[in-house]
Protein backbone atom coordinates (compact mmCIF):
# COMPACT_ATOMS: atom_id res chain seq x y z
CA UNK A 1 0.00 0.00 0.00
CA UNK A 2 3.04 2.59 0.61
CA UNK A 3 4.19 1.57 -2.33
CA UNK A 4 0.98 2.65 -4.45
CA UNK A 5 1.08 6.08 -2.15
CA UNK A 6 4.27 6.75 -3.32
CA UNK A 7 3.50 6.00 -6.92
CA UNK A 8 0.76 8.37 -6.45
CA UNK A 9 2.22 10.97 -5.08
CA UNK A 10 4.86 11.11 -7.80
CA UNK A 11 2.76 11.04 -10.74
CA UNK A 12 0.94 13.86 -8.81
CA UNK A 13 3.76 15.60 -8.69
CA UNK A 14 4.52 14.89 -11.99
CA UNK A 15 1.21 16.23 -13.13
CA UNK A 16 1.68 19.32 -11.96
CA UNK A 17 5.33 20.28 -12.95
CA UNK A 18 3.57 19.37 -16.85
CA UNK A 19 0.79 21.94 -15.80
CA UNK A 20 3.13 24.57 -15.09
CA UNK A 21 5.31 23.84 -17.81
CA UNK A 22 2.24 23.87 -20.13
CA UNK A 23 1.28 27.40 -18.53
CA UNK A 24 4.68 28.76 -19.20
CA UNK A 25 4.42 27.14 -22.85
CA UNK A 26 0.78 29.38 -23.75
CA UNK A 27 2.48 32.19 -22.39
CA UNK A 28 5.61 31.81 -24.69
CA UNK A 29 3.54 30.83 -27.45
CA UNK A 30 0.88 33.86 -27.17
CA UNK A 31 4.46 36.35 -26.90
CA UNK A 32 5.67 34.59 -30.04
CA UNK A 33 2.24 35.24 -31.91
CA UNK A 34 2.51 39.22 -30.90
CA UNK A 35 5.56 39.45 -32.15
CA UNK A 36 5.09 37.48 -35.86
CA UNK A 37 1.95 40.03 -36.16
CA UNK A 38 4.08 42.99 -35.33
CA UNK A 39 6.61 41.65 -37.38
CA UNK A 40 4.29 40.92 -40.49
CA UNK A 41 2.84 44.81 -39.99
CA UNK A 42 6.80 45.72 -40.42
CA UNK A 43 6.93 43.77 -43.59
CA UNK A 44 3.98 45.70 -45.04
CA UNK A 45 5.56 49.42 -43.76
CA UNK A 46 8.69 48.85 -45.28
CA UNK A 47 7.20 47.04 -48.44
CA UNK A 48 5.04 50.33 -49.01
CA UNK A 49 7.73 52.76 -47.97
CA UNK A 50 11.33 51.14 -49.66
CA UNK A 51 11.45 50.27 -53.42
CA UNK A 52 14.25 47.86 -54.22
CA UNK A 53 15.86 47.31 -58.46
CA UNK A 54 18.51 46.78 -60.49
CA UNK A 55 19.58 49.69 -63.08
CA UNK A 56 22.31 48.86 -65.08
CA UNK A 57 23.75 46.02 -62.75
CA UNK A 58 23.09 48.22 -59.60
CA UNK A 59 20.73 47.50 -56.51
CA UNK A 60 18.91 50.74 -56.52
CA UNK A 61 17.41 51.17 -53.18
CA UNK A 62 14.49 54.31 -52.50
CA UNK A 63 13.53 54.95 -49.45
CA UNK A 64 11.64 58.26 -48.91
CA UNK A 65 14.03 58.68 -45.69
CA UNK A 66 17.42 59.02 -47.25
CA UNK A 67 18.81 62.00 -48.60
CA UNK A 68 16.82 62.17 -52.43
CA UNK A 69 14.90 58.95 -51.41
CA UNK A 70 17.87 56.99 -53.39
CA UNK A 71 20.38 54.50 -52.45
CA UNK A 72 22.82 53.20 -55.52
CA UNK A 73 24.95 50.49 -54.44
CA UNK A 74 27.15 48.63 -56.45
C-alpha cells in the first residue's frame, strides 16, 4: 500500500510540474504570436515605404528617408 502512495504521489507531482510547464508554454507561445503580427505589420511598412531594383547592374534602393529617397549600391 506505501508503495501505491508513493506512486501516487509522484505522478501527482509529476502532473503538476507538466501543468506549469504547459502554462509557461501558452504564455511563450501567445508572446511569439505578438511578435510574428508585429513583425508581419513591419513587412507591409517597409514594403510600401522602400522600393528595391537593379539599373544597369546596380541595386537601386528608394527609401523616402534618405537623402533624395535613393540608395545606388554597387
Amino acid at each position: 500500500m506505501e508503495l501505491l502512495k508513493k506512486q501516487y504521489d509522484e505522478k501527482l507531482a509529476e502532473k503538476e510540474e507538466l501543468r506549469v510547464k504547459a502554462e509557461q508554454m501558452e504564455i511563450k507561445l501567445e508572446r511569439a504570436g505578438k511578435l510574428v503580427s508585429g513583425l508581419a505589420g513591419e513587412r507591409d511598412r517597409w514594403e510600401i515605404s522602400v522600393q528595391v531594383g537593379m539599373v544597369q547592374g546596380h541595386l537601386v534602393i528608394r527609401w523616402p528617408g534618405l537623402k533624395r529617397g535613393l540608395l545606388l549600391l554597387t
